[in-house]
C-alpha atoms as a PDB file:
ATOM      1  CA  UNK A   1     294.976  16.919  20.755  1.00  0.00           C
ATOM      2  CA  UNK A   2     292.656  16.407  17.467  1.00  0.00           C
ATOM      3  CA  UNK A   3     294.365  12.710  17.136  1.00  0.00           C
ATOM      4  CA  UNK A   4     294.056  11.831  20.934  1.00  0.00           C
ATOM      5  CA  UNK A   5     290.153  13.046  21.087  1.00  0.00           C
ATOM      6  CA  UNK A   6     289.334  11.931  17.645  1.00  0.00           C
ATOM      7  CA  UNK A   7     291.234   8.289  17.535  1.00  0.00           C
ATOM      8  CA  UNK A   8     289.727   7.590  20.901  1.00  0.00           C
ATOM      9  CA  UNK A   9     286.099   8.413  19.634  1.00  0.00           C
ATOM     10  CA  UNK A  10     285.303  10.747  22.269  1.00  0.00           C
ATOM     11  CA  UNK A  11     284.398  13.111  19.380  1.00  0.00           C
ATOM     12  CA  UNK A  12     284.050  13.137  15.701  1.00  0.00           C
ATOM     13  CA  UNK A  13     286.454  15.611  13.892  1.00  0.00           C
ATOM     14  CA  UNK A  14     283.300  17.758  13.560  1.00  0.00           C
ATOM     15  CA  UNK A  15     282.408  18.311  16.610  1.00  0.00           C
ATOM     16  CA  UNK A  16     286.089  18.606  17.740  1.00  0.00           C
ATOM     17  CA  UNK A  17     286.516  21.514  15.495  1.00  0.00           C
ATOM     18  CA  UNK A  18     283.535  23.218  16.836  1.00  0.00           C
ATOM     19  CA  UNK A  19     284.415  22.740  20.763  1.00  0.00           C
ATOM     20  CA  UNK A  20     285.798  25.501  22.699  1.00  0.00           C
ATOM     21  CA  UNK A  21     289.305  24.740  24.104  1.00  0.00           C
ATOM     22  CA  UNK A  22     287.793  24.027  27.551  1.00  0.00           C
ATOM     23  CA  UNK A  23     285.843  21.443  26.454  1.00  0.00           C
ATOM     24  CA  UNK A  24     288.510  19.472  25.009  1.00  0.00           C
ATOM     25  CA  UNK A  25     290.388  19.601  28.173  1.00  0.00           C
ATOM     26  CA  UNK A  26     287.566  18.009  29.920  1.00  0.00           C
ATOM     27  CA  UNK A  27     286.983  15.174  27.768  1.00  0.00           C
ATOM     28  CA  UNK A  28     291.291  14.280  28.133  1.00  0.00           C
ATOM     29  CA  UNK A  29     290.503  15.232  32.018  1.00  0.00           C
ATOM     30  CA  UNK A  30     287.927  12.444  31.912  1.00  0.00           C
ATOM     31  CA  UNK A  31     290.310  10.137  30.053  1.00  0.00           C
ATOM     32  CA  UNK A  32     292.737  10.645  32.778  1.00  0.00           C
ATOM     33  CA  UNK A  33     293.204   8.104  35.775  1.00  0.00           C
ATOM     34  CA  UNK A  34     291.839  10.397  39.200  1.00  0.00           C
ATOM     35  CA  UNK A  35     295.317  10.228  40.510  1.00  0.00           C
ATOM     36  CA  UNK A  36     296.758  12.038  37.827  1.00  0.00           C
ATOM     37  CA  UNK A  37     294.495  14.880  38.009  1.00  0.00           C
ATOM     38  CA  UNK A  38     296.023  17.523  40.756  1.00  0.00           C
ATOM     39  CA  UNK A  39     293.207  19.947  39.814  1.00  0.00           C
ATOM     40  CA  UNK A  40     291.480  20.631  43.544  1.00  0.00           C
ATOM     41  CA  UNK A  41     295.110  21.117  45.034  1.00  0.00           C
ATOM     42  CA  UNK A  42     296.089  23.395  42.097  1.00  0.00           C
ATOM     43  CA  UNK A  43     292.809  25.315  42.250  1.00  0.00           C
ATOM     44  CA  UNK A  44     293.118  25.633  45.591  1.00  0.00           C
ATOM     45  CA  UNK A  45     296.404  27.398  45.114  1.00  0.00           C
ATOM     46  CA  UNK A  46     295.320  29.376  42.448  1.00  0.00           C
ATOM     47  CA  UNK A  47     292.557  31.199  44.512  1.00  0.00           C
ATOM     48  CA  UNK A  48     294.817  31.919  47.688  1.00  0.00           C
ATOM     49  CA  UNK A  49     297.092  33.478  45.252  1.00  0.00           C
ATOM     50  CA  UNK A  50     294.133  35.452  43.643  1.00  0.00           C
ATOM     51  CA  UNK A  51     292.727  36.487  47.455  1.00  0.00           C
ATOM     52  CA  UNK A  52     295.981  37.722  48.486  1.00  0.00           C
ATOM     53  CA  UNK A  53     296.443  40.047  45.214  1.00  0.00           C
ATOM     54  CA  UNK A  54     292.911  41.169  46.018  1.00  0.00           C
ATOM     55  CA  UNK A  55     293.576  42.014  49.173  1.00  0.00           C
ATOM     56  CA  UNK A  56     296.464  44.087  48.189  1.00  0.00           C
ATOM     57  CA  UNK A  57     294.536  46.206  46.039  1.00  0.00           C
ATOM     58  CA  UNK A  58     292.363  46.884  48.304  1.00  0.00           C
ATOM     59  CA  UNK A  59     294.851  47.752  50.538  1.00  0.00           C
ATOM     60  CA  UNK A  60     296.594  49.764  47.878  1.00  0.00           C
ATOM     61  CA  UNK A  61     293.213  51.535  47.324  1.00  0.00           C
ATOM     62  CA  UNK A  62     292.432  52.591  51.282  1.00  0.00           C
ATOM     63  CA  UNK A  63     295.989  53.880  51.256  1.00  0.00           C
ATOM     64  CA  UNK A  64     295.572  56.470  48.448  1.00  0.00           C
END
């Protein structure tokens, strides 16, 4: 990842040392053609999976 953000000068090596690992992902995100990024479907998938584990817990929790 240092050679990809680094080479393509969307950071120095400084500041990619000092970047959380978040914020490297969304400089290669940008980088990215819009086709290739699935994120909205993905997310979207993500939090019905996280609502439906909620909701059993809570249903766990009346239960007891």
């Amino acid at each position: 990842m240092h050679r990809l953000v680094v080479s393509t000068k969307l950071a120095s090596a400084a500041e990619f040392w000092t970047m959380a690992p978040g914020q490297v992902w969304w400089l290669i995100e940008d980088m990215m053609p819009k086709a290739a990024i699935k994120r909205p479907q993905e997310m979207q998938e993500v939090f019905k999976m996280v609502k439906q584990s909620k909701a059993k817990e809570k249903a766990a929790q009346n239960v007891e």
